[in-house]
N, C-alpha and C. Protein backbone atom coordinates (compact mmCIF):
# COMPACT_ATOMS: atom_id res chain seq x y z
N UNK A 1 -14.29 -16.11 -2.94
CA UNK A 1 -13.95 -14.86 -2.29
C UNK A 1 -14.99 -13.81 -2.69
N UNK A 2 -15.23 -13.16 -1.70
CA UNK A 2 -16.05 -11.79 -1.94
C UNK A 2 -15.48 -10.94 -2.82
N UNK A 3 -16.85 -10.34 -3.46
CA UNK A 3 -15.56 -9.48 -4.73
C UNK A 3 -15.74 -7.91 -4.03
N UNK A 4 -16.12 -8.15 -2.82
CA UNK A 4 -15.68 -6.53 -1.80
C UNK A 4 -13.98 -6.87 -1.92
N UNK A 5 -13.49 -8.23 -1.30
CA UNK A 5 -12.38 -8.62 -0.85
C UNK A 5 -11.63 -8.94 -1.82
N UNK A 6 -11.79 -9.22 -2.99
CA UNK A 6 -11.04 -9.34 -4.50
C UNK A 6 -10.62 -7.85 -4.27
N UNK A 7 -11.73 -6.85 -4.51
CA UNK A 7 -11.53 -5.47 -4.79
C UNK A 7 -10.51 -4.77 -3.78
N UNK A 8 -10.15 -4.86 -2.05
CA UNK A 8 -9.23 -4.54 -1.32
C UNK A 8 -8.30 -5.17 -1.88
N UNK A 9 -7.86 -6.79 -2.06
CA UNK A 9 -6.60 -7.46 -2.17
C UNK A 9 -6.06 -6.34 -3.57
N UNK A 10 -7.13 -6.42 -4.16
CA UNK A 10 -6.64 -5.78 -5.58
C UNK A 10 -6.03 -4.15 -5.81
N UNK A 11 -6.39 -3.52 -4.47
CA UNK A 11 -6.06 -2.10 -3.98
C UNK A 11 -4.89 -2.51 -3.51
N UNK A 12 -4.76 -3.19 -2.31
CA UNK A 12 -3.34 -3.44 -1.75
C UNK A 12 -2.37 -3.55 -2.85
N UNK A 13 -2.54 -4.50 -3.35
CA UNK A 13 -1.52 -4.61 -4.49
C UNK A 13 -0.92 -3.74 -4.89
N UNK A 14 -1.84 -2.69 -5.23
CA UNK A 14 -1.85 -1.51 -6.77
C UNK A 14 -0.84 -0.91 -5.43
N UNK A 15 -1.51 -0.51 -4.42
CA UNK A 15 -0.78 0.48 -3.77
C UNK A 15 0.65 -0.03 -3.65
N UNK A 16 1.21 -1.19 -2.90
CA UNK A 16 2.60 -1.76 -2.81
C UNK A 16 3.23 -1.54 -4.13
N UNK A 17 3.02 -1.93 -5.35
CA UNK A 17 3.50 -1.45 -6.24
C UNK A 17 3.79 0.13 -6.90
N UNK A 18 3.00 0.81 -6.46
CA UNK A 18 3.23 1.90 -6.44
C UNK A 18 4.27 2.76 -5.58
N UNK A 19 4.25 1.95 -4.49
CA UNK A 19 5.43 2.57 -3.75
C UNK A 19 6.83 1.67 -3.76
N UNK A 20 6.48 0.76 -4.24
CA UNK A 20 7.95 -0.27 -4.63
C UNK A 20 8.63 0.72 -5.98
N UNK A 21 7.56 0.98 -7.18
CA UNK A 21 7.66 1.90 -8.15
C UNK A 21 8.20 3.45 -8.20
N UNK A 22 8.04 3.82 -6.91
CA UNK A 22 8.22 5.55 -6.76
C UNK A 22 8.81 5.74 -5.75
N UNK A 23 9.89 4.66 -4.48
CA UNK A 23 10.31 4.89 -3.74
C UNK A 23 9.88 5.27 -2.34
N UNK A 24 9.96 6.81 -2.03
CA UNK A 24 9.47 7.12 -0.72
C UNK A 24 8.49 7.73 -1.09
N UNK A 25 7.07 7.40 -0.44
CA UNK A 25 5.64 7.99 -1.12
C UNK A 25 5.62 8.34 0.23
N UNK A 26 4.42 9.34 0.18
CA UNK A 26 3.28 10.30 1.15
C UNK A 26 2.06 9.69 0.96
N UNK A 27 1.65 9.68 2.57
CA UNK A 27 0.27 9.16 2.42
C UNK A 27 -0.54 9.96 0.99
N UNK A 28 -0.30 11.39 1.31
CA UNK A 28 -0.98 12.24 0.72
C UNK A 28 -1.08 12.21 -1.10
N UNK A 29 0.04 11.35 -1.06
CA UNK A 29 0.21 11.13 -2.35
C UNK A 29 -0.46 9.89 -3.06
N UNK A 30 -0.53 9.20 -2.34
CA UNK A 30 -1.38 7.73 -2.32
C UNK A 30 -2.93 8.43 -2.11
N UNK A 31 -3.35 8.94 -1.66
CA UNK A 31 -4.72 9.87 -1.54
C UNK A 31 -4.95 10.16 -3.14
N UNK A 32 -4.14 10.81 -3.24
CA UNK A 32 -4.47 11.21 -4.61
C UNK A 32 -4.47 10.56 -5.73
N UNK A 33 -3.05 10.02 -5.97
CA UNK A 33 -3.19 8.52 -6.57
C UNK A 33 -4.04 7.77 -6.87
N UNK A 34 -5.16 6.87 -5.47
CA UNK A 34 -5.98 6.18 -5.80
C UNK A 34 -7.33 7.02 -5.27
N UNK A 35 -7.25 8.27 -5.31
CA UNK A 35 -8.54 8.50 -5.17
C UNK A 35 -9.32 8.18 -3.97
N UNK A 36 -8.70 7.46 -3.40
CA UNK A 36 -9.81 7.21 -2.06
C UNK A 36 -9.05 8.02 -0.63
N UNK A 37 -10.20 7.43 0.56
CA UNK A 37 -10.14 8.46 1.65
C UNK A 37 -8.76 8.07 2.41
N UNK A 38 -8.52 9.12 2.89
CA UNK A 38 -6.76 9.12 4.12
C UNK A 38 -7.33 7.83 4.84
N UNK A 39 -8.25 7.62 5.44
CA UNK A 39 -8.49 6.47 6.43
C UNK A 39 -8.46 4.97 5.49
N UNK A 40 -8.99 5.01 4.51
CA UNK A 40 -8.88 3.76 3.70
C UNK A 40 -7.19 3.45 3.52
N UNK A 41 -6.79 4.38 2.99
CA UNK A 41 -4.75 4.10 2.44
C UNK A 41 -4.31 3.72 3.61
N UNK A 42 -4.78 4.52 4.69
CA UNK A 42 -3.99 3.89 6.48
C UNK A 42 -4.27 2.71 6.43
N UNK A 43 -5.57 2.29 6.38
CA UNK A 43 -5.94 0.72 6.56
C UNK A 43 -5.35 0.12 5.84
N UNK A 44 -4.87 0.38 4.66
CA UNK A 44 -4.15 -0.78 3.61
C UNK A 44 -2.55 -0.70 3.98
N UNK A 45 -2.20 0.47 4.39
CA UNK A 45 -1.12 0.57 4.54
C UNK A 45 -0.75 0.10 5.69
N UNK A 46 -1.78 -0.23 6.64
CA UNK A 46 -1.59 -1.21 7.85
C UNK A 46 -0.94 -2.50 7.81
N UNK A 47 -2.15 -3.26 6.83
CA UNK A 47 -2.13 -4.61 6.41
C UNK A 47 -0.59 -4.81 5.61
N UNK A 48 -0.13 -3.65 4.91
CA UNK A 48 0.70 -4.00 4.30
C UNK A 48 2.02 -4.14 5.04
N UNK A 49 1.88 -2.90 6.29
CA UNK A 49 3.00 -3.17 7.49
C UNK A 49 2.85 -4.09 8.41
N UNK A 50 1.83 -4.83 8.82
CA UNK A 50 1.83 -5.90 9.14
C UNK A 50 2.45 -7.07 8.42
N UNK A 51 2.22 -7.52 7.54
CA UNK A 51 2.94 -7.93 6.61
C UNK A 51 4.33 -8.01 6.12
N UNK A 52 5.14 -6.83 7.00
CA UNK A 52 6.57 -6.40 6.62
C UNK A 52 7.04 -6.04 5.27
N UNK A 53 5.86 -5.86 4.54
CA UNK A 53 5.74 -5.57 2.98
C UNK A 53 6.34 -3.71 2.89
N UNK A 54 6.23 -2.69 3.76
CA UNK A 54 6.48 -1.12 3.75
C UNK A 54 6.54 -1.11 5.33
N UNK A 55 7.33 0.36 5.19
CA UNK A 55 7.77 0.57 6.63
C UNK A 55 7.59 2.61 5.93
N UNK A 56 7.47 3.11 7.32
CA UNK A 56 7.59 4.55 7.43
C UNK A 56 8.92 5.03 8.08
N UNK A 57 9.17 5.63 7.35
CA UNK A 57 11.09 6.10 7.60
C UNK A 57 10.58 7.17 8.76
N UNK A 58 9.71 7.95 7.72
CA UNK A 58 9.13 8.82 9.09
C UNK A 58 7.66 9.70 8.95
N UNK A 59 7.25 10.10 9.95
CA UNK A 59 5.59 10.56 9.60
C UNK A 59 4.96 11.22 8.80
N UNK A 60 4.21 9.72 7.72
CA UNK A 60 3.28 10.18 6.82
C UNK A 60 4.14 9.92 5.64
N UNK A 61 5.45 9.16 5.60
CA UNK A 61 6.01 8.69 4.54
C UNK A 61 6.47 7.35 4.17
N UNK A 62 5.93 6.71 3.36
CA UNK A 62 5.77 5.08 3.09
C UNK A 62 6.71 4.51 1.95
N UNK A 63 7.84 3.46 2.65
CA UNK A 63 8.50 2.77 1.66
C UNK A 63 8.76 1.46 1.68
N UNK A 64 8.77 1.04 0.88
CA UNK A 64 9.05 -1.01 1.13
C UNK A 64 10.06 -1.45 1.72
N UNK A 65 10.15 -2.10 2.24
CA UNK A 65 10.89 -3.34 2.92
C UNK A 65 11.87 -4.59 1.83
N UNK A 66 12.99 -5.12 2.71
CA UNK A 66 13.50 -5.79 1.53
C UNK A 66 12.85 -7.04 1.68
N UNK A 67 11.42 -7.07 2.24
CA UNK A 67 11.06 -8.68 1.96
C UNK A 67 10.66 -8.82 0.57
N UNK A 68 11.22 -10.21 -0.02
CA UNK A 68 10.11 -10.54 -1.21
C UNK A 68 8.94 -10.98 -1.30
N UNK A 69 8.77 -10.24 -2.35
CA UNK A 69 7.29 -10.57 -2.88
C UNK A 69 7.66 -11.30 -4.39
N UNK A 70 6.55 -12.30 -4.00
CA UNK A 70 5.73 -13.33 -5.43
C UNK A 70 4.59 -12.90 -5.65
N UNK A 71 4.39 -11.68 -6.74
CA UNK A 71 3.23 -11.42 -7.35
C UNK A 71 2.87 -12.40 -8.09
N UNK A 72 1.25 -12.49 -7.98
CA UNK A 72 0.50 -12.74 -9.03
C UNK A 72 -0.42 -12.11 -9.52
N UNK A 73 -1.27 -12.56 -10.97
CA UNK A 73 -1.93 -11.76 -11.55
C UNK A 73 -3.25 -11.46 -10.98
């Protein structure tokens, strides 16, 4: 694997956990959080709603889903 693509899988992560961790998050808060741009967190936060991993209750606010997850390290 590309370690561009290590480095996203490894963002996704951080982020899902973070909002599994803190409930109902704001994009804006995830901005700040990880430091990177509003368009990057959308993109992850895409993949992650594709996924059925977070859902938006409502605009611009991100919370998980009751699917499980099997983390690994």
């Amino acid at each position: 694997m590309k370690p561009s693509t290590n480095r996203m899988l490894n963002r996704i992560k951080c982020i899902y956990m973070f909002i599994r961790d803190n409930g109902i998050v704001t994009t804006q808060e995830l901005v700040e959080e990880f430091g990177i741009t509003p368009r990057t967190i959308q993109r992850d936060l895409n993949v992650l709603a594709y996924n059925d991993l977070v859902k938006s209750p409502s605009r611009g606010k991100w919370t998980t889903t009751q699917r499980k997850v099997k983390m690994s390290s």
